[in-house]
N, C-alpha and C. Protein backbone atom coordinates (compact mmCIF):
# COMPACT_ATOMS: atom_id res chain seq x y z
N UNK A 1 41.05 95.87 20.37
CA UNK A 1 42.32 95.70 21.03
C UNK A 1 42.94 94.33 20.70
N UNK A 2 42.24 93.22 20.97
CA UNK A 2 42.41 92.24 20.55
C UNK A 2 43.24 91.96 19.10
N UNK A 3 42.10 92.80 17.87
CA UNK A 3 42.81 92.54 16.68
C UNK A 3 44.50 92.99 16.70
N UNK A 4 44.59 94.35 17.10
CA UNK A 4 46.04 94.95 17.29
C UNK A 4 46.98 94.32 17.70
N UNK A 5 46.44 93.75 18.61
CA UNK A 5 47.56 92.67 19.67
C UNK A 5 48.47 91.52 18.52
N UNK A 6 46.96 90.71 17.75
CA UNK A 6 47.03 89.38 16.97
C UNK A 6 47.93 89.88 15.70
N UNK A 7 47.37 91.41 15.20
CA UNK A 7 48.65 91.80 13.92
C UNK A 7 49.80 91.73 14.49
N UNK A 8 50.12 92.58 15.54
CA UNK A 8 51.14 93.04 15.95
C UNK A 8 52.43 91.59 16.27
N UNK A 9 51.98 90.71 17.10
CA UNK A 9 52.35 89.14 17.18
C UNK A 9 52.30 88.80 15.54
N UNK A 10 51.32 89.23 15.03
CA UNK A 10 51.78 88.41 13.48
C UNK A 10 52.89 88.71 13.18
N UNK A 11 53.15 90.37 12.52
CA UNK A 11 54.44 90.93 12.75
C UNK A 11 55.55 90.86 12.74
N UNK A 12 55.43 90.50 14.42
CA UNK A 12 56.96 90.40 15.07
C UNK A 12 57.09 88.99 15.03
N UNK A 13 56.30 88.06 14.57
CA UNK A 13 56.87 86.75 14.11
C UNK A 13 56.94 86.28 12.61
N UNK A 14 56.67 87.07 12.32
CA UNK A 14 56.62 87.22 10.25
C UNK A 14 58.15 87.89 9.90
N UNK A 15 58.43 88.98 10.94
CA UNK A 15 60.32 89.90 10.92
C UNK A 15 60.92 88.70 11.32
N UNK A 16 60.89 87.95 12.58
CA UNK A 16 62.14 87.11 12.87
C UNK A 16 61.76 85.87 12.15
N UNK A 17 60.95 85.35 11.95
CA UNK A 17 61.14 84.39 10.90
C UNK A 17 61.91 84.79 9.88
N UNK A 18 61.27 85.76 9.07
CA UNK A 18 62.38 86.31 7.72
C UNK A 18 63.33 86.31 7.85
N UNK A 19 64.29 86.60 9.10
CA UNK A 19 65.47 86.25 9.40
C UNK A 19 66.15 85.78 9.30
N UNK A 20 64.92 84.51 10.39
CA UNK A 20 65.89 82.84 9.89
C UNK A 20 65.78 82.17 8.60
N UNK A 21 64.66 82.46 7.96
CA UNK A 21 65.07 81.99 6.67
C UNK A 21 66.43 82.67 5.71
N UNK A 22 66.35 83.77 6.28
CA UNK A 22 67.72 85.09 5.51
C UNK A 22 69.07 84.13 5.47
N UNK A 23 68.90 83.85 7.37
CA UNK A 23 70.23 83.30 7.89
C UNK A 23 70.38 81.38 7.23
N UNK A 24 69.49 80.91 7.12
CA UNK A 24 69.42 79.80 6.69
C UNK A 24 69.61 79.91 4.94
N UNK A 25 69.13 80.31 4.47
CA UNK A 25 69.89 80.62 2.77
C UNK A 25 71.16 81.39 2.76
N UNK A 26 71.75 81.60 4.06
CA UNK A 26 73.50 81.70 3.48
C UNK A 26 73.61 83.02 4.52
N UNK A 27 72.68 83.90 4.51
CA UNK A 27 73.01 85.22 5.27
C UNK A 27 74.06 85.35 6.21
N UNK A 28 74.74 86.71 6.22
CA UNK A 28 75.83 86.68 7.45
C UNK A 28 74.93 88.31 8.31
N UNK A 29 74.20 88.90 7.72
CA UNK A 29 73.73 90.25 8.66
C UNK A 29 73.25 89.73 10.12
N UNK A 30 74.14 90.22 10.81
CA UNK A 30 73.29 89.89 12.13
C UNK A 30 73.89 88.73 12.99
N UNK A 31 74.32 87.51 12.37
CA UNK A 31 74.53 86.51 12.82
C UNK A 31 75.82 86.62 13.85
N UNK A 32 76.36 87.38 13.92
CA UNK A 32 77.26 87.61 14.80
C UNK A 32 77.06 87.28 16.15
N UNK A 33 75.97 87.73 16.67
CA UNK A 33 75.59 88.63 17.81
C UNK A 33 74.04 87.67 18.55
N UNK A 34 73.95 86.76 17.50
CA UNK A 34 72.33 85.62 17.77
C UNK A 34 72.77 84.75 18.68
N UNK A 35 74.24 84.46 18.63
CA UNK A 35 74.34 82.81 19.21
C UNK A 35 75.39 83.10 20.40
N UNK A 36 74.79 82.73 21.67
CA UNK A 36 75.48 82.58 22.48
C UNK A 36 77.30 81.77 22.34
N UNK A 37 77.90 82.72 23.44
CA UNK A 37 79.57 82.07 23.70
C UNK A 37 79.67 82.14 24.72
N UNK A 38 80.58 81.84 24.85
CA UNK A 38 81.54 81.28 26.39
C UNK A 38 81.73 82.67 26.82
N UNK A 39 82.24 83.21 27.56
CA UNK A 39 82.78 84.27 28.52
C UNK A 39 84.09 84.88 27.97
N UNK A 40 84.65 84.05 27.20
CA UNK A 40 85.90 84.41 26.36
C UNK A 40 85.40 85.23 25.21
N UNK A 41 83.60 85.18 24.51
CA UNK A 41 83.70 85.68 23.36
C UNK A 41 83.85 84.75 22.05
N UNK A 42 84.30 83.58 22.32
CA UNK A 42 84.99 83.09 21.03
C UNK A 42 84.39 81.81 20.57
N UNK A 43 84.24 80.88 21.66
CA UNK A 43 83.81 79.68 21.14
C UNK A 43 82.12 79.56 21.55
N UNK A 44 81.44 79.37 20.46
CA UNK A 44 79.79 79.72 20.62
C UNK A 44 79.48 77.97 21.27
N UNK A 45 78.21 78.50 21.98
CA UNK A 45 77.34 77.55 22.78
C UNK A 45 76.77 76.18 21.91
N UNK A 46 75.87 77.74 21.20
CA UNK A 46 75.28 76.27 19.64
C UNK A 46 75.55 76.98 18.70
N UNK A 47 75.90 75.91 17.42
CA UNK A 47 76.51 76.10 16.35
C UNK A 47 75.11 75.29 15.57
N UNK A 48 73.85 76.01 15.42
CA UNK A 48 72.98 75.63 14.65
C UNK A 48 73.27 75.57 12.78
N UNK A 49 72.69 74.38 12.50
CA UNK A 49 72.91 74.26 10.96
C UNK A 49 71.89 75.32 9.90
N UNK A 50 71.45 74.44 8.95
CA UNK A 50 70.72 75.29 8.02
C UNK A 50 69.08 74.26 8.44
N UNK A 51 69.23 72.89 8.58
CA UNK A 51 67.71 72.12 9.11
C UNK A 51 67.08 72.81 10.51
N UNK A 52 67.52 73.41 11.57
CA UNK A 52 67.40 73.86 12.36
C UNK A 52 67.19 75.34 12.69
N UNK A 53 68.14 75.55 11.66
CA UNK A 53 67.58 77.18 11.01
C UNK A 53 66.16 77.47 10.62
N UNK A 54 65.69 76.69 9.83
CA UNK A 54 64.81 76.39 8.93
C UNK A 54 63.85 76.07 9.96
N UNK A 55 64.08 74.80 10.73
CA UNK A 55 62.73 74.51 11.59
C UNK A 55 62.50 75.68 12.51
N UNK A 56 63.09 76.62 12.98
CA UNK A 56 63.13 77.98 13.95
C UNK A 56 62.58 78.67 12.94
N UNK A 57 62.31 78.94 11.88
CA UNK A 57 61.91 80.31 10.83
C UNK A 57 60.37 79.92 10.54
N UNK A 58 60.16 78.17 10.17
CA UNK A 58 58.92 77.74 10.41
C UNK A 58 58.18 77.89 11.19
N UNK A 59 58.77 77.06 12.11
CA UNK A 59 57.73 77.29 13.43
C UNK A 59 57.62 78.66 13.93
N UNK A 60 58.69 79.72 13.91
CA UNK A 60 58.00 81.17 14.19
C UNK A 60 56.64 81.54 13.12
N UNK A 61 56.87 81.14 11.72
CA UNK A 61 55.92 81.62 11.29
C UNK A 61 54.34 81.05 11.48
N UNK A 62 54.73 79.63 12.19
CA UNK A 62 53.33 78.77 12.00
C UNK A 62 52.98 79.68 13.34
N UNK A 63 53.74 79.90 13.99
CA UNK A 63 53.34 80.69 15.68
C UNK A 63 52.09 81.87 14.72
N UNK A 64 52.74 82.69 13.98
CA UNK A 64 52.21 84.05 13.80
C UNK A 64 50.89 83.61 13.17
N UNK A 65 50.66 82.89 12.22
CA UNK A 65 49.32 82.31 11.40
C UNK A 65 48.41 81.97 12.83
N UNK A 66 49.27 80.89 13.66
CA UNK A 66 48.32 80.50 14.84
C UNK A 66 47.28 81.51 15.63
N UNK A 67 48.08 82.81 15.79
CA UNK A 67 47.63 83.55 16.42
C UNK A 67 46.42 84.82 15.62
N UNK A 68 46.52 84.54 13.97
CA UNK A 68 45.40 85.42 13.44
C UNK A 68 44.08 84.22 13.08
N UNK A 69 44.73 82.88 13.55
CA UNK A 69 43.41 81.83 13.15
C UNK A 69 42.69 81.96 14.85
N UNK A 70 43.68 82.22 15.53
CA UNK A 70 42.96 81.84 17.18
C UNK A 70 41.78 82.71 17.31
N UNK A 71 42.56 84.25 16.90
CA UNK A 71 41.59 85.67 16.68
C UNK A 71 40.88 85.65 15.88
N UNK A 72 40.53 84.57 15.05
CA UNK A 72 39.75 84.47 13.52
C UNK A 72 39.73 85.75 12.78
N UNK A 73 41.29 86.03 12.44
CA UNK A 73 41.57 87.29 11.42
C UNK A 73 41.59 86.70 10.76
N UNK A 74 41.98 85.23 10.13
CA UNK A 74 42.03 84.16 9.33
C UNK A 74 41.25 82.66 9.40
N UNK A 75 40.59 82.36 8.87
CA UNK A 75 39.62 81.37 9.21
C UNK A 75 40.45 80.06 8.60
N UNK A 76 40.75 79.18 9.60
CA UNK A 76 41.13 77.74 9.47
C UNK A 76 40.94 76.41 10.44
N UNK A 77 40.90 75.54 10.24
CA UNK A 77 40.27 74.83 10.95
C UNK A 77 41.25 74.27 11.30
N UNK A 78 41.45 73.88 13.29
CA UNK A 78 42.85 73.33 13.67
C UNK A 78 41.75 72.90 14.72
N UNK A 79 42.60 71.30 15.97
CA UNK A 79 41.67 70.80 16.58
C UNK A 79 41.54 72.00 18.09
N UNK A 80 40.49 71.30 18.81
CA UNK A 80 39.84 72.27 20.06
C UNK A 80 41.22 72.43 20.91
N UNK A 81 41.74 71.58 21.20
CA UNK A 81 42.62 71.04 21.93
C UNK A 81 43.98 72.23 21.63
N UNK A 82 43.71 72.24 20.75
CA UNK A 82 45.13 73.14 20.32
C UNK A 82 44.27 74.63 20.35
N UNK A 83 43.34 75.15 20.21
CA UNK A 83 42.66 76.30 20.06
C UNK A 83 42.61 76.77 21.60
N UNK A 84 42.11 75.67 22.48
CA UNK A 84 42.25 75.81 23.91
C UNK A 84 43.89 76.08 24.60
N UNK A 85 44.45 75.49 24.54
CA UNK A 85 45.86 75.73 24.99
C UNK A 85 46.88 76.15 24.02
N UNK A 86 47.08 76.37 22.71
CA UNK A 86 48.03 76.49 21.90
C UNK A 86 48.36 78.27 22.74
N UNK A 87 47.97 79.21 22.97
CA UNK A 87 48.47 80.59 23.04
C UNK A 87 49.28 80.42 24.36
N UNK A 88 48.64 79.73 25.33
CA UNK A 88 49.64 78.98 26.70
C UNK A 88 50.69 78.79 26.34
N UNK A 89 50.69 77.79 25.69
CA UNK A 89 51.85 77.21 24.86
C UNK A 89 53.09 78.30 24.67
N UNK A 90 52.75 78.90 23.59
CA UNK A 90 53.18 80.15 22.96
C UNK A 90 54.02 81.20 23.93
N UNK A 91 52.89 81.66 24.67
CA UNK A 91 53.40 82.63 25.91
C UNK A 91 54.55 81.74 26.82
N UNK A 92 54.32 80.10 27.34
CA UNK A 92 54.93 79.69 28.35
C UNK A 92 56.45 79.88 27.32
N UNK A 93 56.58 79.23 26.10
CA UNK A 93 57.99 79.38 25.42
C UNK A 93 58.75 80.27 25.78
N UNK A 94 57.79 81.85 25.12
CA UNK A 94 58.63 82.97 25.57
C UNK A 94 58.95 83.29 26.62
N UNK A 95 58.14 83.25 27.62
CA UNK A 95 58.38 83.76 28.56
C UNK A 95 59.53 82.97 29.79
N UNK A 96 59.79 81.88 29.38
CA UNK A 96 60.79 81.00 29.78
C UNK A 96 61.80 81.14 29.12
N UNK A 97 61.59 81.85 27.78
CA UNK A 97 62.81 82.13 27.07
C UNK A 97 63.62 83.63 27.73
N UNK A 98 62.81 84.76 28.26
CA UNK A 98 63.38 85.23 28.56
C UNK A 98 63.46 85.53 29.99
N UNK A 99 63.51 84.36 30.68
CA UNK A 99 63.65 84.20 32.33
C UNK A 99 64.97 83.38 31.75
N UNK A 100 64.89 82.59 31.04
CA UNK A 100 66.81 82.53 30.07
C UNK A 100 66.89 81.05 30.86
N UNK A 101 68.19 80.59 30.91
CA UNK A 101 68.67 79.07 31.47
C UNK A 101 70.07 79.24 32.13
N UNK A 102 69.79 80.62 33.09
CA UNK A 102 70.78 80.94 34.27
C UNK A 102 72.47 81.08 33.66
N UNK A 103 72.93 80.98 32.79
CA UNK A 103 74.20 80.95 31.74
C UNK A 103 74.10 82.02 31.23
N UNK A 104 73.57 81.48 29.78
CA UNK A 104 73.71 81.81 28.58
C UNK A 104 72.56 83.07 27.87
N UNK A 105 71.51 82.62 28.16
CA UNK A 105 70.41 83.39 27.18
C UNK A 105 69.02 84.17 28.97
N UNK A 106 68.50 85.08 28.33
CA UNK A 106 67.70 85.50 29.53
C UNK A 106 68.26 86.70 30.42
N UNK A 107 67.04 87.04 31.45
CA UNK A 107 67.18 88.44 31.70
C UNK A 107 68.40 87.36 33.24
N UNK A 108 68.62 86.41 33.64
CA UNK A 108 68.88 85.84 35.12
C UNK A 108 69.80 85.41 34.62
N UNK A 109 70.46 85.49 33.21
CA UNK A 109 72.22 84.76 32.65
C UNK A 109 73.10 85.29 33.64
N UNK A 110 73.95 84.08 33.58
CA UNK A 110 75.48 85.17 34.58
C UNK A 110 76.46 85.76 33.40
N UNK A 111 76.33 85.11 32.41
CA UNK A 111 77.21 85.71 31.46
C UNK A 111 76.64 86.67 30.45
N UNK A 112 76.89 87.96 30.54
CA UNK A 112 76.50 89.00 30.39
C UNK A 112 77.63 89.94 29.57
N UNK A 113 78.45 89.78 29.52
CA UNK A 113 79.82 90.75 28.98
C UNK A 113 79.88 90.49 27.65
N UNK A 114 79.22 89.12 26.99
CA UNK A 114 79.48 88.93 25.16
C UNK A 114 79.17 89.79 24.53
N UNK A 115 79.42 89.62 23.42
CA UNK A 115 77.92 90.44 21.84
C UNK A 115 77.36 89.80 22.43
N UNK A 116 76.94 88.37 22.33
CA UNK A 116 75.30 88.20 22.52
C UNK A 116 74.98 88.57 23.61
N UNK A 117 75.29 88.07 24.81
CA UNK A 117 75.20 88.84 26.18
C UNK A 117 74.23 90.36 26.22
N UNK A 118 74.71 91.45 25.61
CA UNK A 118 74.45 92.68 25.47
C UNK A 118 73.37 92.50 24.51
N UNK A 119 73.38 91.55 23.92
CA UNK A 119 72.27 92.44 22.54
C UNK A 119 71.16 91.19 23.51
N UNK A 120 71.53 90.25 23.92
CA UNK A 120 70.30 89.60 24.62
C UNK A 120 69.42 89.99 25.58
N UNK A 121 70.34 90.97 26.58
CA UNK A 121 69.55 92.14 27.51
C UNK A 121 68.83 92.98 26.89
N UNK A 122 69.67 93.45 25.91
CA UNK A 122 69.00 94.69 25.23
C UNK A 122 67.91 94.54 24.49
N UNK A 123 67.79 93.55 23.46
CA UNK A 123 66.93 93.15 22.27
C UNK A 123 66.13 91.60 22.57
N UNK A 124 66.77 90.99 22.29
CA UNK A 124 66.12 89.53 22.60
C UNK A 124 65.28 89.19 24.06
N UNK A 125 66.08 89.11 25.02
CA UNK A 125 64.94 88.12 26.32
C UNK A 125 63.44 89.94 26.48
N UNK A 126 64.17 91.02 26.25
CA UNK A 126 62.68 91.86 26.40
C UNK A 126 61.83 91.78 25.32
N UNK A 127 61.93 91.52 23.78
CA UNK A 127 61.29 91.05 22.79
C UNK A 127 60.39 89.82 23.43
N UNK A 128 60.89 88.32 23.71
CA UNK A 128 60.30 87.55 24.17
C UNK A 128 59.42 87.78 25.44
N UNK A 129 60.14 88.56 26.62
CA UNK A 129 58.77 89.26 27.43
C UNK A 129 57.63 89.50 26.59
N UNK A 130 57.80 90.23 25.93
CA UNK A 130 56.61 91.06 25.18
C UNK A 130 55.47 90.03 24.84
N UNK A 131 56.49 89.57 23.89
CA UNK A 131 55.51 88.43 23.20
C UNK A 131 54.58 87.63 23.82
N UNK A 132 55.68 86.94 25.21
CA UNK A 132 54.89 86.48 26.08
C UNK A 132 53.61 86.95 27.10
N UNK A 133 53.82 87.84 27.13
CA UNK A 133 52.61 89.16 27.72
C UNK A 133 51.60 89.11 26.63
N UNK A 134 51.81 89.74 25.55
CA UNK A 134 51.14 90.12 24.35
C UNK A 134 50.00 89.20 24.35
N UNK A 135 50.71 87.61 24.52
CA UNK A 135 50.10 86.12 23.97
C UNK A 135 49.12 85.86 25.36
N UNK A 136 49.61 86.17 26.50
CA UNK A 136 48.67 85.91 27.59
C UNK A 136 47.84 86.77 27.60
N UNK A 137 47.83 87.85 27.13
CA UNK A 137 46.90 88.92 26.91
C UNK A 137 45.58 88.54 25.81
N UNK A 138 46.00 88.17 24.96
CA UNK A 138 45.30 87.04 24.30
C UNK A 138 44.40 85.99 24.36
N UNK A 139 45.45 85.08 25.17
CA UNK A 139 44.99 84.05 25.89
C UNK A 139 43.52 84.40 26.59
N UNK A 140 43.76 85.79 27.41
CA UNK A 140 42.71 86.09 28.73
C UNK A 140 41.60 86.80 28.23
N UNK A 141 41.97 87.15 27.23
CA UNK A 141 40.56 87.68 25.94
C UNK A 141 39.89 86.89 25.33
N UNK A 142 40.23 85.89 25.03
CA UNK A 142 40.27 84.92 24.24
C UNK A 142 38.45 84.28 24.10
């Protein structure tokens, strides 16, 4: 069960990384609908660059490696300290990601009527549930 869990998190952080690297080398698929706006629709929250792009596509992917070295699907050597709490880590992100920041992003946003709005209920803050479950599930196997 364990292994399933650790592919599956590999996965779904190996797809949205690819993403951001997609969106960071120039891509327009999708990007519509990623970045929070105002209530009007029009003027977005954050206007992330291509360095920031990039550090979001990384660090999802270093997430997904983390989690087949934790499961030793992959054998690498990282310190105790991070072997002990890194999946905490992991899970607390998501799962704060999709309890959201009362606005903009999350299942508790007041603004709800955007593209992103809709595709954030729909797709994004329950994706990050998951993950975050998935990872504490992990964690408690561990």
């Amino acid at each position: 069960m364990t292994t399933l869990i650790a592919f599956l998190l590999f996965l779904i952080f190996l797809c949205i990384s690819s993403i951001h690297f997609y969106w960071a080398a120039g891509g327009k698929w999708g990007s519509d609908a990623v970045l929070p706006t105002k209530a009007d629709n029009n003027i977005k929250v954050l206007n992330p660059g291509i360095v920031s792009t990039l550090i979001v596509a990384f660090g999802l992917l270093v997430f997904g490696f983390f989690i087949l070295i934790v499961t030793k699907l992959v054998t690498f050597s990282i310190p105790q300290w991070l072997t002990t709490y890194g999946l905490w880590i992991i899970a607390g992100i998501f799962i704060l990601r999709a309890i959201g920041d009362f606005n903009y992003v999350g299942f508790f946003k007041t603004i709800k009527h955007t593209k992103f709005g809709e595709s954030d209920t729909k797709y994004f803050s329950p994706l990050c549930l998951v993950i975050g479950v998935l990872t504490i599930i992990l964690a408690l196997t561990k």
